[in-house]
C-alpha atoms as a PDB file:
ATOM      1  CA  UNK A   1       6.809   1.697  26.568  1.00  0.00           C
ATOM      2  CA  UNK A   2       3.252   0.432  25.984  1.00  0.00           C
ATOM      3  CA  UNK A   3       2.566  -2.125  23.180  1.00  0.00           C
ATOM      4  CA  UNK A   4      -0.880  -0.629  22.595  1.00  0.00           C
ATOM      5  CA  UNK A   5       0.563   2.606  21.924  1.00  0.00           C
ATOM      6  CA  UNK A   6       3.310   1.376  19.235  1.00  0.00           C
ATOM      7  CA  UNK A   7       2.797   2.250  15.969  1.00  0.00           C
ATOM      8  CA  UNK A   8       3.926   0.948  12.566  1.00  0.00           C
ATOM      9  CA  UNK A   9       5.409   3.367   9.807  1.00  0.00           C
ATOM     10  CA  UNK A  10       5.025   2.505   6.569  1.00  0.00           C
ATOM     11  CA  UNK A  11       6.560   4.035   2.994  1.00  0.00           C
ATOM     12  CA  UNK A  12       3.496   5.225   0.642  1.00  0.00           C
ATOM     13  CA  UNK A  13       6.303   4.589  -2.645  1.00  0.00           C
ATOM     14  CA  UNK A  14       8.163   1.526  -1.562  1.00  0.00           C
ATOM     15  CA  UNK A  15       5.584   0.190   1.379  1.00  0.00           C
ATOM     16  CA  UNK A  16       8.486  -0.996   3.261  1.00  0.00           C
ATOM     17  CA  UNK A  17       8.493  -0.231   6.969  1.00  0.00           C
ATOM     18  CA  UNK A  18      11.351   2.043   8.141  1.00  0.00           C
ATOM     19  CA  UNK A  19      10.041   3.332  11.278  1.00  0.00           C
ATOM     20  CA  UNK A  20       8.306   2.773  14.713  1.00  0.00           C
ATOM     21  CA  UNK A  21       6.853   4.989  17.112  1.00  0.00           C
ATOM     22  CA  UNK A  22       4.442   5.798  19.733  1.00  0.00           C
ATOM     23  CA  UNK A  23       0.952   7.665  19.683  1.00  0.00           C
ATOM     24  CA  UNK A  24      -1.739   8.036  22.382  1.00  0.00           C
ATOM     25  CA  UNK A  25      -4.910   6.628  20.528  1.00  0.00           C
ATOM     26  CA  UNK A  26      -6.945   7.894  23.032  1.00  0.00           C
ATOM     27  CA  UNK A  27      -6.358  11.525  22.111  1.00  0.00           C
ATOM     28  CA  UNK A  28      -5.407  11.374  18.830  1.00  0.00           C
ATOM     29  CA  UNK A  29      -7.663   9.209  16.766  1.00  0.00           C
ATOM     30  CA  UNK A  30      -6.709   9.807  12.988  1.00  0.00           C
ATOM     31  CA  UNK A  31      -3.796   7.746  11.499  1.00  0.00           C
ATOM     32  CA  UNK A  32      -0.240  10.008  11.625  1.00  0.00           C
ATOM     33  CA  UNK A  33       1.365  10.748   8.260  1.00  0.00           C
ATOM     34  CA  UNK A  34       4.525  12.463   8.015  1.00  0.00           C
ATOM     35  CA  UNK A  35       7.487  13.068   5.450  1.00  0.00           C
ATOM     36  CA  UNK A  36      10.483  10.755   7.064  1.00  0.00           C
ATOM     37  CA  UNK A  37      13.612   9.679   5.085  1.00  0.00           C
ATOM     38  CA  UNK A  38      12.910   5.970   3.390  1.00  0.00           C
ATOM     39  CA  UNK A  39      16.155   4.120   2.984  1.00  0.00           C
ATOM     40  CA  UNK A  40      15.211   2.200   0.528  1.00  0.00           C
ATOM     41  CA  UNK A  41      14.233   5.009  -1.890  1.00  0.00           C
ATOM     42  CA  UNK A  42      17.008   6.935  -0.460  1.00  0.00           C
ATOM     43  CA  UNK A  43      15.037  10.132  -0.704  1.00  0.00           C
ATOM     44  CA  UNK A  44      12.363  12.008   2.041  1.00  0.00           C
ATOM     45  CA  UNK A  45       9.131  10.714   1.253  1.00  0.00           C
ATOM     46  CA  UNK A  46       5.693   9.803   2.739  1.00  0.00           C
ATOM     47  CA  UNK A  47       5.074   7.490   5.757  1.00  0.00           C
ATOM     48  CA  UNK A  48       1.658   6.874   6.919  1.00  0.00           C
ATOM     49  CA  UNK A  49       1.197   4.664   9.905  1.00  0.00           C
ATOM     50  CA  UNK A  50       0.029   1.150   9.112  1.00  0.00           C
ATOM     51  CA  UNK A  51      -1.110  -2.432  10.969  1.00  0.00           C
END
C-alpha cells in the first residue's frame, strides 16, 4: 500500500479517529464522508476523512 494514498477517518461527534483507508486522489478529488460505526460513541455515525 501507498502512503500517499492513506487516508485518515475521523468522527464528526467525538473527532476521534477510528478508521484508515485508501483513496486514489488522482481520480477522486473531494474529501470521502461516510456513516461508519464510532466506538467511542458506540453508535453509527459520521466520519469524514481528515489530515
Amino acid at each position: 500500500m501507498s502512503q500517499d494514498n492513506l487516508i485518515k477517518m475521523k468522527c464528526e461527534v467525538c473527532k476521534s479517529v477510528n478508521y484508515h483507508s485508501t483513496r486514489n486522489k488522482k481520480k477522486i478529488k473531494e474529501k470521502l464522508e461516510m456513516k461508519k460505526y464510532c466506538r467511542k460513541c458506540r453508535k453509527h455515525t459520521l466520519h469524514k476523512e481528515s489530515k
